[in-house]
Structure formats: structure tokens, C-alpha cells
N, C-alpha and C. Protein backbone atom coordinates (compact mmCIF):
# COMPACT_ATOMS: atom_id res chain seq x y z
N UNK A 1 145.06 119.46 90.65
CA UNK A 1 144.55 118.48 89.71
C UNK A 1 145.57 118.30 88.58
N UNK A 2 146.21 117.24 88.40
CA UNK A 2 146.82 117.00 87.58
C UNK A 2 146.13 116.86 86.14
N UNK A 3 145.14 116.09 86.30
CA UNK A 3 144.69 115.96 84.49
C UNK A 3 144.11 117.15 84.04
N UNK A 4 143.91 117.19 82.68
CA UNK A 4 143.99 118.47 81.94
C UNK A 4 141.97 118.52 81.94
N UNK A 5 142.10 119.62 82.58
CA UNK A 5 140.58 119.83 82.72
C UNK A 5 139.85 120.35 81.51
N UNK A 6 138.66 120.11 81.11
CA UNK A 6 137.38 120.88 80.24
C UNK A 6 137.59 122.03 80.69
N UNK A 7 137.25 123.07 79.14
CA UNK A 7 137.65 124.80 79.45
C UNK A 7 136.09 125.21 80.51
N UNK A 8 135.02 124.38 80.37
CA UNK A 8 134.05 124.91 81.28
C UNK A 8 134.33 124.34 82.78
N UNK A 9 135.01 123.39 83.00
CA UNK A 9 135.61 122.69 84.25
C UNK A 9 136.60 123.91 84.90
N UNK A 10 137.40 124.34 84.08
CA UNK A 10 138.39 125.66 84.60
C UNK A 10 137.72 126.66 84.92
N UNK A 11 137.07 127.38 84.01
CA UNK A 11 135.79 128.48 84.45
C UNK A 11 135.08 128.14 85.46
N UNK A 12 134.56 127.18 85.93
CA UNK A 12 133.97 126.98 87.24
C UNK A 12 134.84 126.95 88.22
N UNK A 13 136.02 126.45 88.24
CA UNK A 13 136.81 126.38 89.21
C UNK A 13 137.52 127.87 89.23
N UNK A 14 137.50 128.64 88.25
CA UNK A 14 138.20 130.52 88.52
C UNK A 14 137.03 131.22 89.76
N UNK A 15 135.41 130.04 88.77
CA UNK A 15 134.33 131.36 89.60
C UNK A 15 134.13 130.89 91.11
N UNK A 16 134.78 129.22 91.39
CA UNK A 16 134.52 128.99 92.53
C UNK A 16 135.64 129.50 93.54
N UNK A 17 136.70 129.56 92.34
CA UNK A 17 138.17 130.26 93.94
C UNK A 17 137.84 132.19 94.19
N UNK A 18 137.04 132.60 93.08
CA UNK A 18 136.92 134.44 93.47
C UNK A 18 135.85 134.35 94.08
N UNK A 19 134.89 133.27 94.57
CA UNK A 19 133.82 133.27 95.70
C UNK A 19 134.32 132.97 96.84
N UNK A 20 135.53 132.61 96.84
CA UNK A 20 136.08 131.76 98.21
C UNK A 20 135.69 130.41 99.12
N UNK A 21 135.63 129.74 97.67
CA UNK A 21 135.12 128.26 98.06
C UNK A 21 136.08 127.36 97.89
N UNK A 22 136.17 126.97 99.14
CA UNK A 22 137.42 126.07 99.84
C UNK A 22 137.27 124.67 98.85
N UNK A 23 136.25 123.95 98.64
CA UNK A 23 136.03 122.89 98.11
C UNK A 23 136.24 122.28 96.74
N UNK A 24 136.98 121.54 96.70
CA UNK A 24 138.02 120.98 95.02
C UNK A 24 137.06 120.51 94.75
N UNK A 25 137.37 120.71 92.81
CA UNK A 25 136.55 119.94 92.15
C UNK A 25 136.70 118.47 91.62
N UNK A 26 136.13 117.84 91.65
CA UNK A 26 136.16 116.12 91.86
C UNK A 26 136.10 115.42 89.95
N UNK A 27 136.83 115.05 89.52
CA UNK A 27 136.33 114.18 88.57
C UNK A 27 136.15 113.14 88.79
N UNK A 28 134.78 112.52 88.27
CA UNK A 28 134.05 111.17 88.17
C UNK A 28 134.62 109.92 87.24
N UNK A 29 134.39 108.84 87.98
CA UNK A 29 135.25 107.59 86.67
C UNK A 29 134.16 107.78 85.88
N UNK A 30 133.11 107.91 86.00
CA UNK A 30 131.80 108.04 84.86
C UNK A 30 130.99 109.37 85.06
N UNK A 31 130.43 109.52 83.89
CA UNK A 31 129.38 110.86 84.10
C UNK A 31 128.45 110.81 84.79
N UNK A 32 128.12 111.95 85.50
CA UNK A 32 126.93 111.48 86.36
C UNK A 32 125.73 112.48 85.75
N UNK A 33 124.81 112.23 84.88
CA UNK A 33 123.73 113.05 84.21
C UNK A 33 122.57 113.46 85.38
N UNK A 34 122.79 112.15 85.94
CA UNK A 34 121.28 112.56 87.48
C UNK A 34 121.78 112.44 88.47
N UNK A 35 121.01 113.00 89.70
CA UNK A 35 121.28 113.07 90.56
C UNK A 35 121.37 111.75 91.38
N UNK A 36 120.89 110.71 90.73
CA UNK A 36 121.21 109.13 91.53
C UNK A 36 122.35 108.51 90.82
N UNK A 37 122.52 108.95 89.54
CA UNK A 37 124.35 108.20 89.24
C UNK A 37 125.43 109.00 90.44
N UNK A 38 124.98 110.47 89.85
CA UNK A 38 125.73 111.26 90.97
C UNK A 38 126.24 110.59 92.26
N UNK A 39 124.73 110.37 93.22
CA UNK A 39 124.63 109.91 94.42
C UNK A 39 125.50 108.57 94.90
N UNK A 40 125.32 107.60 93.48
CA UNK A 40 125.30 105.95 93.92
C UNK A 40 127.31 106.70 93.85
N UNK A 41 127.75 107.11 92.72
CA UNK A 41 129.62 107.59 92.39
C UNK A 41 130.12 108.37 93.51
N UNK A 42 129.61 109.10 94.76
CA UNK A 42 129.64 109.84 95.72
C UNK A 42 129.42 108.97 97.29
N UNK A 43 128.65 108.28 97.02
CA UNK A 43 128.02 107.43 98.47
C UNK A 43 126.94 108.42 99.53
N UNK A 44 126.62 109.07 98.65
CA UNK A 44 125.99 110.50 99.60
C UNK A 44 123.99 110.09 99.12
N UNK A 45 123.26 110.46 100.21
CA UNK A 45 121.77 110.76 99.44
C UNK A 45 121.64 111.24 98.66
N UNK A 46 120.57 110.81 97.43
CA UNK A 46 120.40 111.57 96.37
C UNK A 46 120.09 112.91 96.54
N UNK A 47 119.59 113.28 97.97
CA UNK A 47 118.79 114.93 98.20
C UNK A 47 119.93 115.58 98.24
N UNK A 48 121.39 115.07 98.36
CA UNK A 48 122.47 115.65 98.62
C UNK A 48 123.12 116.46 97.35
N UNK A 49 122.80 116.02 96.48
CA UNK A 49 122.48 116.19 94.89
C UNK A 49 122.11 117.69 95.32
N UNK A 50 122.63 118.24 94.04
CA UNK A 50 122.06 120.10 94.03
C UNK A 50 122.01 119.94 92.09
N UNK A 51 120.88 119.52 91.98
CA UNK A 51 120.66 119.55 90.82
C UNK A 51 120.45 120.97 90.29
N UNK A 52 121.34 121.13 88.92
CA UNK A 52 121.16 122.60 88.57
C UNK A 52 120.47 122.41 87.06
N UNK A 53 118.62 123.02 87.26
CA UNK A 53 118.07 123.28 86.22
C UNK A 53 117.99 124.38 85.30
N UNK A 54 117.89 124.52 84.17
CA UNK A 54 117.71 125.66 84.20
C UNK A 54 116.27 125.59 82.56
N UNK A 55 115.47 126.91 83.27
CA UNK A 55 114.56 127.04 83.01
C UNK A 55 114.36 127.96 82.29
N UNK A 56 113.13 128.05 81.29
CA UNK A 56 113.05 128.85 80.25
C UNK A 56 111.57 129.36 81.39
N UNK A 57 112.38 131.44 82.09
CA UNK A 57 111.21 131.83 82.38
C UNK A 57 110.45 132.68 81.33
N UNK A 58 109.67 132.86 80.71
CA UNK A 58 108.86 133.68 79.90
C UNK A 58 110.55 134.50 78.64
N UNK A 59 111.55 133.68 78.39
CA UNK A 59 112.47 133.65 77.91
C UNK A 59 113.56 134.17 78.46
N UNK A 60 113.61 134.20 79.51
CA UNK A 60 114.84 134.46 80.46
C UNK A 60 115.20 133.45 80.94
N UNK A 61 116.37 133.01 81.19
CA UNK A 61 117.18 131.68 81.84
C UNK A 61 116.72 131.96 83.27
N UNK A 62 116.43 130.75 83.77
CA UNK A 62 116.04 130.91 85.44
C UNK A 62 117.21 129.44 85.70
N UNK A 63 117.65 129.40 87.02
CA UNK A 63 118.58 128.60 87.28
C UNK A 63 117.64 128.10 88.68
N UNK A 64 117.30 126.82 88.74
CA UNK A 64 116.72 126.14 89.75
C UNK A 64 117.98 125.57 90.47
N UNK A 65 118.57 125.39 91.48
CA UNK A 65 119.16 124.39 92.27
C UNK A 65 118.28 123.88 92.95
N UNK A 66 118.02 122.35 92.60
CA UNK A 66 117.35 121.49 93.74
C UNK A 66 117.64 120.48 93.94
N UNK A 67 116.69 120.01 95.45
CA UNK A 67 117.51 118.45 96.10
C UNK A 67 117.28 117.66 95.02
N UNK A 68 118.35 116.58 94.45
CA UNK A 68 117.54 115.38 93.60
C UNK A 68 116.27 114.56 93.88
N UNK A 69 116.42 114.72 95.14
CA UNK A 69 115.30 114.05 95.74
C UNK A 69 113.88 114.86 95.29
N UNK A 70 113.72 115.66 94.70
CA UNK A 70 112.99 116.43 94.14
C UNK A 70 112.86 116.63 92.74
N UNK A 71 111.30 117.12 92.26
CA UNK A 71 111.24 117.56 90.98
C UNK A 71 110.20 118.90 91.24
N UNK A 72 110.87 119.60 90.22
CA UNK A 72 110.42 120.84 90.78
C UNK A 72 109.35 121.38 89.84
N UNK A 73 108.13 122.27 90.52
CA UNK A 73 106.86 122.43 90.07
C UNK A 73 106.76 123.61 89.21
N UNK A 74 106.71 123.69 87.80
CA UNK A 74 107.37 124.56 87.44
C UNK A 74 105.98 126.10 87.52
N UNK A 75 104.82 125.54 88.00
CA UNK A 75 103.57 126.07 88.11
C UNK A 75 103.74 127.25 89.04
N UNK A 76 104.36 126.39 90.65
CA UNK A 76 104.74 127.20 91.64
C UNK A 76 106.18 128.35 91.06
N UNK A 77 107.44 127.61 90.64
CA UNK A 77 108.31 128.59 90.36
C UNK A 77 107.41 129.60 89.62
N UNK A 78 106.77 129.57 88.67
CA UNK A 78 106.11 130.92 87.59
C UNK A 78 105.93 131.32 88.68
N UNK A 79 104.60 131.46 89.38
CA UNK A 79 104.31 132.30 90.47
C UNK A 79 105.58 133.03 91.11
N UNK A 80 106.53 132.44 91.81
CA UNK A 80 107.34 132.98 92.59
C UNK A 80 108.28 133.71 91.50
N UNK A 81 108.46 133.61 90.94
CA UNK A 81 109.10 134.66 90.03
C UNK A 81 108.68 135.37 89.37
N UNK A 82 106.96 135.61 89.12
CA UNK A 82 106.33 136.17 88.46
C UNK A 82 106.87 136.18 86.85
N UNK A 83 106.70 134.98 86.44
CA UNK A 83 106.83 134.72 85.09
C UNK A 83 104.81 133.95 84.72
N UNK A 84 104.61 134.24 82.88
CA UNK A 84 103.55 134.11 82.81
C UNK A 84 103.93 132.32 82.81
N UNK A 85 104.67 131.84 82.41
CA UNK A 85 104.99 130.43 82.01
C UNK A 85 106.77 129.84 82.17
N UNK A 86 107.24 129.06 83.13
CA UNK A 86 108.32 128.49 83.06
C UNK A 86 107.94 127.08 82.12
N UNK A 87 108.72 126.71 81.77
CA UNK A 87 109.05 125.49 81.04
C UNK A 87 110.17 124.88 80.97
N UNK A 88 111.03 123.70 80.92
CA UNK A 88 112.20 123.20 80.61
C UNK A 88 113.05 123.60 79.87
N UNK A 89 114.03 124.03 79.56
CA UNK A 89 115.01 125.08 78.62
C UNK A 89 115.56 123.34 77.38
N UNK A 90 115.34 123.83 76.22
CA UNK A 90 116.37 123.43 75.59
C UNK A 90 117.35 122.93 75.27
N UNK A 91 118.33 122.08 75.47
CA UNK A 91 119.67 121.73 75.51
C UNK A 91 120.63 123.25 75.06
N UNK A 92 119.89 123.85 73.96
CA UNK A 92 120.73 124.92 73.14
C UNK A 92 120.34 126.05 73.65
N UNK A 93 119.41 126.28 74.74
CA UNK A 93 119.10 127.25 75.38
C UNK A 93 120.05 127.21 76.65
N UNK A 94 119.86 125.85 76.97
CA UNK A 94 120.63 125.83 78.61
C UNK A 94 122.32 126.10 78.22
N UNK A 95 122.81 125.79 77.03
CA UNK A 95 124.09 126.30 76.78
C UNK A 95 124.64 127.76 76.22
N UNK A 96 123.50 128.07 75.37
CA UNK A 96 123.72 129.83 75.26
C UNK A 96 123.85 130.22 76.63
N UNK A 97 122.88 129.96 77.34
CA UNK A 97 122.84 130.86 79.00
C UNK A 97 123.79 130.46 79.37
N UNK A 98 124.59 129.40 79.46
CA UNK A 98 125.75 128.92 80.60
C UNK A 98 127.04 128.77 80.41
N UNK A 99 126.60 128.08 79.05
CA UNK A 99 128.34 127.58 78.24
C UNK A 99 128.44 126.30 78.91
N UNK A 100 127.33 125.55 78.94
CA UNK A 100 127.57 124.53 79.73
C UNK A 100 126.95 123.49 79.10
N UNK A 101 127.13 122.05 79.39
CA UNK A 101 125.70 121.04 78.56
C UNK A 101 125.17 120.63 79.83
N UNK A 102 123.72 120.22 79.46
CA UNK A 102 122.86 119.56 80.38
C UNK A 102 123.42 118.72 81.10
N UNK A 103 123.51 117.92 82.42
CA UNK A 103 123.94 117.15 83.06
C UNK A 103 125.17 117.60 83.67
N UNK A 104 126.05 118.46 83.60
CA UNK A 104 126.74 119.06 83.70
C UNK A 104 127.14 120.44 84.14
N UNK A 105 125.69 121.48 84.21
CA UNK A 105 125.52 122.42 85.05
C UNK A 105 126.20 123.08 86.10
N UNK A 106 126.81 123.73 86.33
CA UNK A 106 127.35 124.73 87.32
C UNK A 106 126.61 125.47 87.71
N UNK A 107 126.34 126.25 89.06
CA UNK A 107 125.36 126.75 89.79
C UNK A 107 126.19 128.47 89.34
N UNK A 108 127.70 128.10 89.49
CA UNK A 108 128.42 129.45 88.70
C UNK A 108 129.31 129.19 87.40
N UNK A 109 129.77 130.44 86.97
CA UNK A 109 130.83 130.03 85.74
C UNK A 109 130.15 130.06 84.35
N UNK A 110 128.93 130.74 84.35
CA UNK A 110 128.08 131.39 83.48
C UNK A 110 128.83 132.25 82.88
N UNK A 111 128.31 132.96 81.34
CA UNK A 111 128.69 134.02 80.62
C UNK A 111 128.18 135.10 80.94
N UNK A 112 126.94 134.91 81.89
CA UNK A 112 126.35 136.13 82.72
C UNK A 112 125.60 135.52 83.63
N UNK A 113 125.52 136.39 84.44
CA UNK A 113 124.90 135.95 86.11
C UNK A 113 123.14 135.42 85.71
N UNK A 114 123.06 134.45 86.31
CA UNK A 114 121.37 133.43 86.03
C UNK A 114 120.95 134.05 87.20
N UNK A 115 119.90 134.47 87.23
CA UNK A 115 118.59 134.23 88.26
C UNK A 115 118.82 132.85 88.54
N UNK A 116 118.46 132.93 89.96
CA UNK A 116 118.62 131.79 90.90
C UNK A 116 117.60 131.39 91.61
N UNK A 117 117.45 130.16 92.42
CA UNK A 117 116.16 129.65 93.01
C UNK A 117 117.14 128.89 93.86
N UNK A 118 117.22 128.45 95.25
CA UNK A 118 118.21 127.61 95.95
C UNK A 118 116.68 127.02 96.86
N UNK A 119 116.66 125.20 96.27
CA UNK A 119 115.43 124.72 97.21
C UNK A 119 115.90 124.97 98.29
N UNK A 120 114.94 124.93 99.41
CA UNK A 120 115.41 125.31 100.82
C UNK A 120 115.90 123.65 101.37
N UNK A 121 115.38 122.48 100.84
CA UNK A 121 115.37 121.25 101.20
C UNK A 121 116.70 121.24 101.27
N UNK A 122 118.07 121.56 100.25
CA UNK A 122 119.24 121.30 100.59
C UNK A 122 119.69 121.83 102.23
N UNK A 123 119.25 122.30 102.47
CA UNK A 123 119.64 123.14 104.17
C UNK A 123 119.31 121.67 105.12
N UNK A 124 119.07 120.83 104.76
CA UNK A 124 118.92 119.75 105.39
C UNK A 124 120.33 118.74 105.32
N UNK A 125 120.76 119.22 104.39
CA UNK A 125 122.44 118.47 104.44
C UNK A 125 123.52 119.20 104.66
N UNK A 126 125.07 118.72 105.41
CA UNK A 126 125.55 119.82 105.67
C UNK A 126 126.81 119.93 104.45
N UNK A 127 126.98 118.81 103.71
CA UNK A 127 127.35 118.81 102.53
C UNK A 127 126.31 118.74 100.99
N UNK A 128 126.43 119.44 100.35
CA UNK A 128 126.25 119.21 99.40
C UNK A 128 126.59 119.14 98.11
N UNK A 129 126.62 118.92 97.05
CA UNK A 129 127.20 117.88 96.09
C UNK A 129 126.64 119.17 94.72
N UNK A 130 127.28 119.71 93.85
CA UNK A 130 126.69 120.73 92.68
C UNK A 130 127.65 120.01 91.22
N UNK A 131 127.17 119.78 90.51
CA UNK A 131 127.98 120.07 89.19
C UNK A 131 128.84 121.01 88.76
N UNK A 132 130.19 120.49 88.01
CA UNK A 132 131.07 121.96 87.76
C UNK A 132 131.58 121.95 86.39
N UNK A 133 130.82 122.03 85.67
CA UNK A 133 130.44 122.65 84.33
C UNK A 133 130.83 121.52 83.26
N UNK A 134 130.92 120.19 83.59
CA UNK A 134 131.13 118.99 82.71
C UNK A 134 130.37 117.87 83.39
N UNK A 135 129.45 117.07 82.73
CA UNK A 135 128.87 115.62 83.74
C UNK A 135 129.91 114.26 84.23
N UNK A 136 131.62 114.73 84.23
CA UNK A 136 131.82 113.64 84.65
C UNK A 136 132.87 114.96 86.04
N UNK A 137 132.35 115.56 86.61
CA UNK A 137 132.95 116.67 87.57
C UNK A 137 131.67 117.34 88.74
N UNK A 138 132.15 117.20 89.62
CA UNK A 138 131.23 117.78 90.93
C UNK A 138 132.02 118.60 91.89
N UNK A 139 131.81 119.37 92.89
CA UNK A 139 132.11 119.92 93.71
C UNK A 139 131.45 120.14 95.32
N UNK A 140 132.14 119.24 96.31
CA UNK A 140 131.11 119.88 97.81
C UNK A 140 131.12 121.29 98.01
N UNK A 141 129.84 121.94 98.51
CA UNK A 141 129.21 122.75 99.16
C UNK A 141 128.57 122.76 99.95
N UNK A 142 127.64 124.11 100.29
CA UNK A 142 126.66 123.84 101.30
C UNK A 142 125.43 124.86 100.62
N UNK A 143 124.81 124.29 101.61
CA UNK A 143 123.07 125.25 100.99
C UNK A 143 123.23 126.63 101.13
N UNK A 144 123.83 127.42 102.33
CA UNK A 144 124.20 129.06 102.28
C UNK A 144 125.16 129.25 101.35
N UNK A 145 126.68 128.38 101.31
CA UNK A 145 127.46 128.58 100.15
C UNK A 145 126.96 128.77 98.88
N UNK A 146 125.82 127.91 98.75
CA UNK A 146 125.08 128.37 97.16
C UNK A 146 124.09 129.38 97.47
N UNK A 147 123.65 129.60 97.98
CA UNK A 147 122.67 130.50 98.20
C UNK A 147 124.25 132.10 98.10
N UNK A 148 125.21 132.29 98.36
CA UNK A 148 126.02 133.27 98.72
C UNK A 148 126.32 133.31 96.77
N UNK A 149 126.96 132.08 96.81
CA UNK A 149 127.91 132.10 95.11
C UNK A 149 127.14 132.21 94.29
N UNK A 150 125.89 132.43 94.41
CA UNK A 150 124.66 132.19 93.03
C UNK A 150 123.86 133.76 93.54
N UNK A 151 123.96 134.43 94.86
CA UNK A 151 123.14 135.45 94.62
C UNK A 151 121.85 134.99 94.41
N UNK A 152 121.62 133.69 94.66
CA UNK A 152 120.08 133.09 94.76
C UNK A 152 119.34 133.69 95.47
N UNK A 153 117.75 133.05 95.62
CA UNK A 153 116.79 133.05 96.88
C UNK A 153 116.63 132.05 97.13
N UNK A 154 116.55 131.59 98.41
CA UNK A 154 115.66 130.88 98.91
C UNK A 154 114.08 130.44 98.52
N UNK A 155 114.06 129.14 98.50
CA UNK A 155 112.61 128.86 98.11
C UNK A 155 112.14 127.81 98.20
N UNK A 156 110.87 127.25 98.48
CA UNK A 156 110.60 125.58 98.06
C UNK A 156 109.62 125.98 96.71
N UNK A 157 110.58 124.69 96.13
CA UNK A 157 110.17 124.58 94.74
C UNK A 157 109.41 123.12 94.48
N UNK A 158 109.23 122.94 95.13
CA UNK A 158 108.47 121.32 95.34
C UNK A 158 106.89 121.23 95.19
């Protein structure tokens, strides 16, 4: 990559080459905040999208990856993680935990390792599409690749 990358764009790309992920990171002519700007700047389904949430569990950062094609139930995640209450994190929460801003999410390249959730729905594409730590930057993967680089679980979060 020739142009001079965002210091959270580099950090994702250190944590994606010591996982051994073959796949370059892409800058966008525009930011992509959702998973359908994403989609329409890519040419890919929006489910192809690996939207990375992250969640305030009972005050622990929880990291959702899910299909865009999805919104995720945050009723069911409590249960499955045995939290008393998830809720939507903050803008200033989701960046203490990550070093990252909203729309812009990395699944890695955190200041410390997130609890993970990997919807199972991405296993339905054999590419998939993640944010890398700025909203105008993405990276292909796959649903086990994130499930491996995130130390996730498996889950439907739908």
C-alpha cells in the first residue's frame, strides 16, 4: 500500500499478518459506516458484511461480528453470555475497548483481546468482508478465519 495509512489501519494490519491472514487491506473512495454502503463500494451482499458491534455486557466490551443482513438481539446475546443486560456501547466506550471509532471496527487490533460472538449466518459466504480499524478500510475473510483471529464462538445472534 502505498498511501500513508491511519495508526489504527496499521495495527490491524500487524494483528492481521501475526494471525496469518493472507488478505490485504482495501481502502474505500468513501467511508463505509454500514454494512449496505459497505456492500453497494464492494459489489458483494450486504450479509457479506461482518459487521463488528460492540457491546456493553453488564460493563465488559462484548464484540458481536454479524451478517449485515442482520440485527442482533441483544436479549438472546445476554443469555448466551450470561450477562444480566447487554446494551449498545457508547461511541467512547467502543473506543476505550478498541482504539477504534464506530463504523470502523476491527474484529482484531484491540488494546486487549474482546470477547467475541461470530454469527454463524456468515458461514454462508465464502468471502467475507470485516472492517480494519478506520470506516473508509475493509479486509476479505472468511467465517472460520474470524472465528480463528478473534478466538470467538460461534453463535446465532438473530
Amino acid at each position: 500500500m502505498a498511501e500513508k495509512l491511519h495508526p489504527n489501519v496499521v495495527r490491524v494490519r500487524e494483528a492481521l499478518r501475526a494471525h496469518g491472514v493472507a488478505g490485504e487491506i482495501i481502502v474505500l473512495d468513501e467511508a463505509a459506516p454500514t454494512a449496505a454502503t459497505a456492500a453497494a463500494q464492494l459489489g458483494c451482499e450486504v450479509g457479506a458484511i461482518a459487521n463488528s458491534l460492540i457491546f456493553d455486557a453488564d460493563g465488559a466490551p462484548l464484540l458481536v461480528l454479524t451478517s449485515g443482513a442482520h440485527r442482533v438481539n441483544t436479549e438472546l446475546v445476554a443469555r448466551l453470555v450470561g450477562a444480566a443486560k447487554v446494551r449498545r456501547a457508547t461511541p467512547e466506550f467502543v473506543r476505550e475497548h478498541t482504539g477504534q471509532p464506530i463504523g470502523g471496527v476491527a474484529p482484531v487490533g484491540h488494546p486487549a483481546p474482546v470477547r467475541t460472538l461470530v454469527d454463524t449466518w456468515l458461514s454462508k459466504h465464502d468471502v467475507v468482508w470485516a472492517a480494519a480499524g478506520h470506516p473508509h478500510t475493509v479486509f476479505p475473510t472468511s467465517y472460520e478465519e474470524l472465528l480463528r483471529i478473534t478466538g470467538g464462538t460461534a453463535a446465532e445472534v438473530e
